[in-house]
PDB file of N, CA and C in Angstrom:
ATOM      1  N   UNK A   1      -4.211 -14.458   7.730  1.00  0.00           N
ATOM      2  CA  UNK A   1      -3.052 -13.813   8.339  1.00  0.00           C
ATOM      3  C   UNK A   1      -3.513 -12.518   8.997  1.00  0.00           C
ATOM      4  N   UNK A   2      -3.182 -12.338  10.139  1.00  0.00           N
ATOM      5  CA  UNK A   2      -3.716 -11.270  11.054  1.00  0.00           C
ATOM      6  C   UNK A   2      -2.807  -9.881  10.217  1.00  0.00           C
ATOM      7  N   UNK A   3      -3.383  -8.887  10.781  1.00  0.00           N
ATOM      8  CA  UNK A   3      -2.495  -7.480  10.573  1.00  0.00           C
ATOM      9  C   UNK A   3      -0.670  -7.371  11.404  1.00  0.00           C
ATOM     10  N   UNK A   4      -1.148  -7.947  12.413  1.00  0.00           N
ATOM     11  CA  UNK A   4       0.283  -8.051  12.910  1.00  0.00           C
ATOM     12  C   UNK A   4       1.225  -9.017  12.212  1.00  0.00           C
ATOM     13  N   UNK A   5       0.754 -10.330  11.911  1.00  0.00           N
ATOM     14  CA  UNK A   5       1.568 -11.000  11.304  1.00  0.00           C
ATOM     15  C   UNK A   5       2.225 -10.998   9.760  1.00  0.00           C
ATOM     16  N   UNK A   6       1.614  -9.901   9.300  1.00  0.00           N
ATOM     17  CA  UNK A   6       1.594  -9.333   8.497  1.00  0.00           C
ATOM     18  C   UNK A   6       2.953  -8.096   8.524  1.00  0.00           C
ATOM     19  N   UNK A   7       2.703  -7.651   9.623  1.00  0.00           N
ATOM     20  CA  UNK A   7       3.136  -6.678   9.480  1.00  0.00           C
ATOM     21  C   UNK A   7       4.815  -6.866  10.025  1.00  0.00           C
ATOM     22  N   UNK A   8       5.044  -7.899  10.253  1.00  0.00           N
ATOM     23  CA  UNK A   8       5.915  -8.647  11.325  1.00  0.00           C
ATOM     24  C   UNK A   8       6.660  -9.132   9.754  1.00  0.00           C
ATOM     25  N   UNK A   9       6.364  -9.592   8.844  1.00  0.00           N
ATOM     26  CA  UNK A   9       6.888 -10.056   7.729  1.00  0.00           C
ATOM     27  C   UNK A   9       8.116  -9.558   7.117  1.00  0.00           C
ATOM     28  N   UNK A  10       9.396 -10.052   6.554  1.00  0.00           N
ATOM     29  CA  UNK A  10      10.243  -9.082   5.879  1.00  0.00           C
ATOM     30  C   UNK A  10       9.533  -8.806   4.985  1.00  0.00           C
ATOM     31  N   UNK A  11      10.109  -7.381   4.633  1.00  0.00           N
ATOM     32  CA  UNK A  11       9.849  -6.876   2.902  1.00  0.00           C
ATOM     33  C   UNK A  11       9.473  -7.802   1.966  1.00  0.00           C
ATOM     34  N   UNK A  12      10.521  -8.643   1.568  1.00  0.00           N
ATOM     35  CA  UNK A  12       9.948  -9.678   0.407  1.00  0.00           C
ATOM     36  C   UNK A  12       9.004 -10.302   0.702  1.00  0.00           C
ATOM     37  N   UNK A  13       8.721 -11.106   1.613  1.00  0.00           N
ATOM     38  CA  UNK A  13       7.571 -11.540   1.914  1.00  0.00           C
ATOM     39  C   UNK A  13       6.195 -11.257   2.556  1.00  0.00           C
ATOM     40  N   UNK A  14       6.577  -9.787   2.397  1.00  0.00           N
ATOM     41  CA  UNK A  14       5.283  -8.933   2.246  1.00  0.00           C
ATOM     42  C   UNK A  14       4.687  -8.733   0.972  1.00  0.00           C
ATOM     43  N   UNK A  15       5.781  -8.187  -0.324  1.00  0.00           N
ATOM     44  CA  UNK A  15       5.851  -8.278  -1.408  1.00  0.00           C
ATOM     45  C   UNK A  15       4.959  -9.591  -2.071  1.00  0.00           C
ATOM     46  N   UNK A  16       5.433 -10.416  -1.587  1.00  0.00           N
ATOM     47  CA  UNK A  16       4.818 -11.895  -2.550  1.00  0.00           C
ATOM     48  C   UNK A  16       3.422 -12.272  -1.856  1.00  0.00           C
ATOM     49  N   UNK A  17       3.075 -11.874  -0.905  1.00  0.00           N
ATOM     50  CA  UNK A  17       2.009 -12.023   0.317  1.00  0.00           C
ATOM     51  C   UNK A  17       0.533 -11.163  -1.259  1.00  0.00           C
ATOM     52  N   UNK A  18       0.918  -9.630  -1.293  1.00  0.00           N
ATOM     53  CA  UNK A  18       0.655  -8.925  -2.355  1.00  0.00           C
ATOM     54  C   UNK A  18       0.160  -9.369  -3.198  1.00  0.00           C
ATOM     55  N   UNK A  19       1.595  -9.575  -3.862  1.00  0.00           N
ATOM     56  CA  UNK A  19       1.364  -9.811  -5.522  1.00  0.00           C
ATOM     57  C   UNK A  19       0.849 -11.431  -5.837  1.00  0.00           C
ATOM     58  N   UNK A  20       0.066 -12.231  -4.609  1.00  0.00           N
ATOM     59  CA  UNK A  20      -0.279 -13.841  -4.834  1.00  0.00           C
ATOM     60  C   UNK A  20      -1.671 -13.489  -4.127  1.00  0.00           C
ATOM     61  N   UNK A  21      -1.800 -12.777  -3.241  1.00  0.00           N
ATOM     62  CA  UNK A  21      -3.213 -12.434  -2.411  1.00  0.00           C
ATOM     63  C   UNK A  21      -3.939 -11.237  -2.853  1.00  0.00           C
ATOM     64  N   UNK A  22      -3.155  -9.898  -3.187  1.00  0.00           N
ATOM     65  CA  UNK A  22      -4.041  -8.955  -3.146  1.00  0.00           C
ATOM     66  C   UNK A  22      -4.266  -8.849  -4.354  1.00  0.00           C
ATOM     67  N   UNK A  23      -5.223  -7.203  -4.488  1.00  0.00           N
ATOM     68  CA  UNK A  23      -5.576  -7.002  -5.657  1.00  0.00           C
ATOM     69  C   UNK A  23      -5.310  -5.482  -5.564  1.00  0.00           C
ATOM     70  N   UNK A  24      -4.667  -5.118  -7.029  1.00  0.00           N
ATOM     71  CA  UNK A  24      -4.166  -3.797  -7.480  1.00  0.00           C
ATOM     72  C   UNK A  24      -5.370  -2.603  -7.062  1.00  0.00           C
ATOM     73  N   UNK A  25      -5.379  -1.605  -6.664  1.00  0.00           N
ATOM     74  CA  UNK A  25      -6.414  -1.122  -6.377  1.00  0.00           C
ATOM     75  C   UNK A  25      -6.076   0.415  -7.289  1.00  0.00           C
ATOM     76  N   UNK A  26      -5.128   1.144  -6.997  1.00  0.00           N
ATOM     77  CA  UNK A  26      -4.813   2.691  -7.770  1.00  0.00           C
ATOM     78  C   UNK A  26      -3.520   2.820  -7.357  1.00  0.00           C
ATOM     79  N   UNK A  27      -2.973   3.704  -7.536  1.00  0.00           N
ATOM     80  CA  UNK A  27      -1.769   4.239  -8.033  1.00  0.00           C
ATOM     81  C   UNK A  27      -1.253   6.170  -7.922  1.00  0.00           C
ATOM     82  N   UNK A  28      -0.495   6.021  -6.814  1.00  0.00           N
ATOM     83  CA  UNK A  28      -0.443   7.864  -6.742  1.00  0.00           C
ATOM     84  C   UNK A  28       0.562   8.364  -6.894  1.00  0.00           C
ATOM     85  N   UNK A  29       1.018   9.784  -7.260  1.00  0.00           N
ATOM     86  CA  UNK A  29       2.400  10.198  -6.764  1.00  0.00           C
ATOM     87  C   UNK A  29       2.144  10.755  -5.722  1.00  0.00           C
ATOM     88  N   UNK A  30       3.302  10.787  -4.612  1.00  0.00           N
ATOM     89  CA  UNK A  30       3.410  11.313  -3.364  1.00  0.00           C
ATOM     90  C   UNK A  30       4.847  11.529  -2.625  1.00  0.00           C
ATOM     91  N   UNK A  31       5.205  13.259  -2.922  1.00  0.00           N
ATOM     92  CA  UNK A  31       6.450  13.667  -3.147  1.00  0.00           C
ATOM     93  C   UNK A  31       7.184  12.649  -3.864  1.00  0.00           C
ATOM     94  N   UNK A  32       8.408  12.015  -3.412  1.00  0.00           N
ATOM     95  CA  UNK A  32       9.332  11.271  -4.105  1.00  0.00           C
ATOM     96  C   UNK A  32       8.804   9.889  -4.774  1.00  0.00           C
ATOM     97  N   UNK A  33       7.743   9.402  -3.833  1.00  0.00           N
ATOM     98  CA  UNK A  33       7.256   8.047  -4.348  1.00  0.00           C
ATOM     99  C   UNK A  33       6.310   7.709  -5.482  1.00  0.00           C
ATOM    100  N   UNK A  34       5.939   6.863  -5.850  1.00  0.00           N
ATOM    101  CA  UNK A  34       4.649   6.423  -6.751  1.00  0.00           C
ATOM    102  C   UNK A  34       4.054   5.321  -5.230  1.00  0.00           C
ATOM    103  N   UNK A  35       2.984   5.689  -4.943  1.00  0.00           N
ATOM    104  CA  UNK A  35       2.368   4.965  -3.837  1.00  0.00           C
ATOM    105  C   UNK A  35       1.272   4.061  -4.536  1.00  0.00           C
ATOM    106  N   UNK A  36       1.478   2.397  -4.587  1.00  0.00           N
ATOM    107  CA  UNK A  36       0.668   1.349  -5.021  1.00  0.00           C
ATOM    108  C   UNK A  36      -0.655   1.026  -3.809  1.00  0.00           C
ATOM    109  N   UNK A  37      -1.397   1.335  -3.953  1.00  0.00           N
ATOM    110  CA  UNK A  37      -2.604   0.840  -3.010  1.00  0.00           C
ATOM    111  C   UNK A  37      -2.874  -0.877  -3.611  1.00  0.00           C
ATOM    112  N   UNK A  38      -3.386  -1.380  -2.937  1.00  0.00           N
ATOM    113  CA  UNK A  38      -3.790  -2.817  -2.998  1.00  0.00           C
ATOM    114  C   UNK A  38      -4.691  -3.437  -1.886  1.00  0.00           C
ATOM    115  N   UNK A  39      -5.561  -3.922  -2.064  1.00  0.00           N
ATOM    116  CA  UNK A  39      -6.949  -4.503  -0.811  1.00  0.00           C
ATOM    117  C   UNK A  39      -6.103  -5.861  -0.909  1.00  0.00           C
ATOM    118  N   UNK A  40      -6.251  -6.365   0.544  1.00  0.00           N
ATOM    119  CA  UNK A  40      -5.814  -7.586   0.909  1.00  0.00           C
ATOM    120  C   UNK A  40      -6.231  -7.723   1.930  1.00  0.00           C
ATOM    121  N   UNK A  41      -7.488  -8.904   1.756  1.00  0.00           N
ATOM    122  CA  UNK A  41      -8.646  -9.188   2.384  1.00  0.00           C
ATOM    123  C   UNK A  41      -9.441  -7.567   2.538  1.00  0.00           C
ATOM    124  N   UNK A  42      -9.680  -7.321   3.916  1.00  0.00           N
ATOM    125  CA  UNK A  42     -10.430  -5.965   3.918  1.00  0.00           C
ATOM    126  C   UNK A  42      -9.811  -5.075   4.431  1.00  0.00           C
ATOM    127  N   UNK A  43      -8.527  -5.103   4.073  1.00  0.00           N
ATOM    128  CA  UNK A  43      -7.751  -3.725   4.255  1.00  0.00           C
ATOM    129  C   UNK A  43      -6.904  -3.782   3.020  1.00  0.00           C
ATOM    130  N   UNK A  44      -6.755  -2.480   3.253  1.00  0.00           N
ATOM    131  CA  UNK A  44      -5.892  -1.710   2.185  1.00  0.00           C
ATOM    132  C   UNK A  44      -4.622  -1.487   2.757  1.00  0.00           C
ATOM    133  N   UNK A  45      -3.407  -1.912   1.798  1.00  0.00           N
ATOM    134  CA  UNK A  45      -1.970  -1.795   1.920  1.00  0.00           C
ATOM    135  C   UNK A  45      -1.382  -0.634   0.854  1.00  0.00           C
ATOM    136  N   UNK A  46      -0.275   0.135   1.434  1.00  0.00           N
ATOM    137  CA  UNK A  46       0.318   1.011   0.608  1.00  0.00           C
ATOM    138  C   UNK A  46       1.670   0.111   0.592  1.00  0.00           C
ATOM    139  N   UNK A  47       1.908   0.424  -1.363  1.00  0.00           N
ATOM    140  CA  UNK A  47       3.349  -0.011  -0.897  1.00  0.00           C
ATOM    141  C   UNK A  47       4.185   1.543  -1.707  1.00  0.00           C
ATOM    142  N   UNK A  48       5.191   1.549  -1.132  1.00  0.00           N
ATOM    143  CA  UNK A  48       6.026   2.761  -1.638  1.00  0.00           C
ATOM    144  C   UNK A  48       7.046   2.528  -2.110  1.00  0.00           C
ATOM    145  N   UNK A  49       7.205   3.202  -3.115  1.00  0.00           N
ATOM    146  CA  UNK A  49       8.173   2.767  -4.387  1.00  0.00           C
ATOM    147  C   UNK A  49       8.860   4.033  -4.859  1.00  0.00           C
ATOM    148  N   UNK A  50      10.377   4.113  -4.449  1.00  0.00           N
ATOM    149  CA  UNK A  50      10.959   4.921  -4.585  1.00  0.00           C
ATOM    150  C   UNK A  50      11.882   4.923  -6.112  1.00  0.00           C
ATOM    151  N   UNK A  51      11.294   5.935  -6.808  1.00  0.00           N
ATOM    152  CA  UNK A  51      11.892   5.740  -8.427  1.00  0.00           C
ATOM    153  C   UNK A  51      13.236   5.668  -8.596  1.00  0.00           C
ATOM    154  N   UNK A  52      13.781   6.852  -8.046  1.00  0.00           N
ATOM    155  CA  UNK A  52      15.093   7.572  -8.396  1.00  0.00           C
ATOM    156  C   UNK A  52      16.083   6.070  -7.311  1.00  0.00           C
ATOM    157  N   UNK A  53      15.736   5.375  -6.443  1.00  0.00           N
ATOM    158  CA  UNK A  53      16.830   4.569  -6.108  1.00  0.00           C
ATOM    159  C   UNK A  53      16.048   2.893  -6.625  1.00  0.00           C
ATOM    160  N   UNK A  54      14.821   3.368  -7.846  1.00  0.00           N
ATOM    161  CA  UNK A  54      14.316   1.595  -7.795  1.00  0.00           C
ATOM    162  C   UNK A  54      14.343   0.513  -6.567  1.00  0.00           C
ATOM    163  N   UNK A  55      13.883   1.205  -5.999  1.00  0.00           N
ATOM    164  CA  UNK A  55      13.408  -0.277  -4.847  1.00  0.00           C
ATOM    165  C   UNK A  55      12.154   0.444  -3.835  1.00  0.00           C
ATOM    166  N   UNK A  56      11.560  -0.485  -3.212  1.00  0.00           N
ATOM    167  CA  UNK A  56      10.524  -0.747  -2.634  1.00  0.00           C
ATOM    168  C   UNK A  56      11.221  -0.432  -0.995  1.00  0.00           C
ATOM    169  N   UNK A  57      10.775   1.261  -0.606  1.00  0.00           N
ATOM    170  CA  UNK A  57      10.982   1.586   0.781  1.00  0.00           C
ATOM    171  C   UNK A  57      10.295   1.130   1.863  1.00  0.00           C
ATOM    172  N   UNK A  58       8.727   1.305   1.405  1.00  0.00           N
ATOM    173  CA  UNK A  58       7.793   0.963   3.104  1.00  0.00           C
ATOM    174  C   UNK A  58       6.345   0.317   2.182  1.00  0.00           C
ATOM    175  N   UNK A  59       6.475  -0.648   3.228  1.00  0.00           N
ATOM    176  CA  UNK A  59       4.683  -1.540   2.948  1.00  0.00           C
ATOM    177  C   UNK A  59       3.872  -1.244   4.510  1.00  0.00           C
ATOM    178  N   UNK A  60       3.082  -1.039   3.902  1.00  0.00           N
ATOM    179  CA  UNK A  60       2.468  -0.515   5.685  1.00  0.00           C
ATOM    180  C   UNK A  60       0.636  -0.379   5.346  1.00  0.00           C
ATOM    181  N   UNK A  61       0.268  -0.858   5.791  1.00  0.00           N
ATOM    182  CA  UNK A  61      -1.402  -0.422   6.135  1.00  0.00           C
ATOM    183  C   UNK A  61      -1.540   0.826   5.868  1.00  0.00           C
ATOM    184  N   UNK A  62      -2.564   1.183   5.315  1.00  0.00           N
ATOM    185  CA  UNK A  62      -3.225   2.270   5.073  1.00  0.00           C
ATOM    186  C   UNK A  62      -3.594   3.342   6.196  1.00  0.00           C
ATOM    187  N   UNK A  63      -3.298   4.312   6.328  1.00  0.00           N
ATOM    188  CA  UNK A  63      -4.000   5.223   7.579  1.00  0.00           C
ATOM    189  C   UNK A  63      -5.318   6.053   7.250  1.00  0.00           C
ATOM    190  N   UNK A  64      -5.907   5.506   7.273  1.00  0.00           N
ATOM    191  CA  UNK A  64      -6.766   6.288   6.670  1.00  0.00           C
ATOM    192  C   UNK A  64      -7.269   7.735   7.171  1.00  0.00           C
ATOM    193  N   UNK A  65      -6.410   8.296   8.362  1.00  0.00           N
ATOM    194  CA  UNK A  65      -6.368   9.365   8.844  1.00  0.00           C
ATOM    195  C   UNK A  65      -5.237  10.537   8.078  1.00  0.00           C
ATOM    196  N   UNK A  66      -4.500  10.500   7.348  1.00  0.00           N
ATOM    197  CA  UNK A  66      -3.586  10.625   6.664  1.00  0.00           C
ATOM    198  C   UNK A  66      -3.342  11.197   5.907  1.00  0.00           C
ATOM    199  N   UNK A  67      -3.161  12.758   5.297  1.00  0.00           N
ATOM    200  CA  UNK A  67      -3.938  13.082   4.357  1.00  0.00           C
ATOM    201  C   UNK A  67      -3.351  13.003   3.014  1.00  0.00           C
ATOM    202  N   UNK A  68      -2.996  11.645   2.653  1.00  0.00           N
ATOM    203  CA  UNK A  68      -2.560  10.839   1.635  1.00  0.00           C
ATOM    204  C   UNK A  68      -3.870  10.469   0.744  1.00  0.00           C
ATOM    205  N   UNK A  69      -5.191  10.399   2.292  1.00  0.00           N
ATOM    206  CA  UNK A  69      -6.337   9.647   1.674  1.00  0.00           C
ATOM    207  C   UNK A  69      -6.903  10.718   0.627  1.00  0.00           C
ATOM    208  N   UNK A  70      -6.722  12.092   0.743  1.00  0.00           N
ATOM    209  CA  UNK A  70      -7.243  13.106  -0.165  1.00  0.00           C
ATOM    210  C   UNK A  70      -6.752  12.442  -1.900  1.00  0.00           C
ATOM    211  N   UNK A  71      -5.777  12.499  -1.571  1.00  0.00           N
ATOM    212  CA  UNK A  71      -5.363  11.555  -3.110  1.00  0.00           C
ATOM    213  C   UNK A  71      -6.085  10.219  -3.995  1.00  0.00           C
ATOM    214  N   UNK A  72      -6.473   9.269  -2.981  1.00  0.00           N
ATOM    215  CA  UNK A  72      -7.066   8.279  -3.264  1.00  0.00           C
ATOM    216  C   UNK A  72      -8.647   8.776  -3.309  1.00  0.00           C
ATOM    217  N   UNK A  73      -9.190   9.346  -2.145  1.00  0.00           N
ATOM    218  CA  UNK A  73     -10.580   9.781  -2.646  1.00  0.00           C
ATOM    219  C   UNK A  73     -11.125  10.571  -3.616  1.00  0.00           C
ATOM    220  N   UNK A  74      -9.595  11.213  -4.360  1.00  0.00           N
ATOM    221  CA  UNK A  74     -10.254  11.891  -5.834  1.00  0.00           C
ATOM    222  C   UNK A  74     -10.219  10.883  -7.068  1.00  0.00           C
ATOM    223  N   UNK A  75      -9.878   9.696  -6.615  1.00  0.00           N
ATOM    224  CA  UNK A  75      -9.498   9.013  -7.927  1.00  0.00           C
ATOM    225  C   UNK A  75     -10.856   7.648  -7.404  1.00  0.00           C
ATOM    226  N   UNK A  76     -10.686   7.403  -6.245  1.00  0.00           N
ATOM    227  CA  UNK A  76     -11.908   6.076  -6.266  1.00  0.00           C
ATOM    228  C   UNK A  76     -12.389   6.255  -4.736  1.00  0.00           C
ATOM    229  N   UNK A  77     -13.310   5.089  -4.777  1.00  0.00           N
ATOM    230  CA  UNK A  77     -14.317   5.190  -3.407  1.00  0.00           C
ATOM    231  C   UNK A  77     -13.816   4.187  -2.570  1.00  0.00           C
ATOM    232  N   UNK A  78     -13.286   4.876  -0.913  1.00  0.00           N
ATOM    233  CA  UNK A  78     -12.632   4.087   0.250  1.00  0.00           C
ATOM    234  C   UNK A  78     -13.526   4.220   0.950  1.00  0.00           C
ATOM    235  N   UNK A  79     -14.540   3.289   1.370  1.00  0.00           N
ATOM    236  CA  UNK A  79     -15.221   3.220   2.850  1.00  0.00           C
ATOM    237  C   UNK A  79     -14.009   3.778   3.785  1.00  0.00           C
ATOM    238  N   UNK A  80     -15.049   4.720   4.461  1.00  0.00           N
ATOM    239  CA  UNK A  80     -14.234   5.434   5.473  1.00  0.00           C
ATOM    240  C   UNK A  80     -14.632   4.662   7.144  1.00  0.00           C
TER     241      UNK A  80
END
């Protein structure tokens, strides 16, 4: 599945795309969210998970320009 077609997906079936293909990678807080990283194939997906309303706001590719990545590079190693 390409990045676009991917990205073209509803929510849920981005969700199950995830949790049947990828693999759990780390775990952040970021302001309101808990942000789930996950590799699927050779990219990395964020999914964002908003506590206070329980549900799943944005699934989106990783930016790795972002400076979200400061978070993930203190906890594990992202080819840049």
């Amino acid at each position: 599945m390409s990045r676009e077609d991917f990205k073209n997906l509803p929510l849920h079936k981005k969700i199950q795309k995830l949790y049947i293909d990828g693999t759990f990678v780390v775990a952040i807080r970021y302001y309101s969210y808990k942000v789930n990283l996950y590799l699927l194939g050779s990219d990395y997906v964020e999914v964002f998970y908003n506590h206070k309303l329980d549900r799943i706001d944005k699934i989106d590719f990783l930016n790795r320009e972002h400076t979200r990545m400061k978070f993930y590079l203190d906890q594990i190693n992202i080819p840049i």
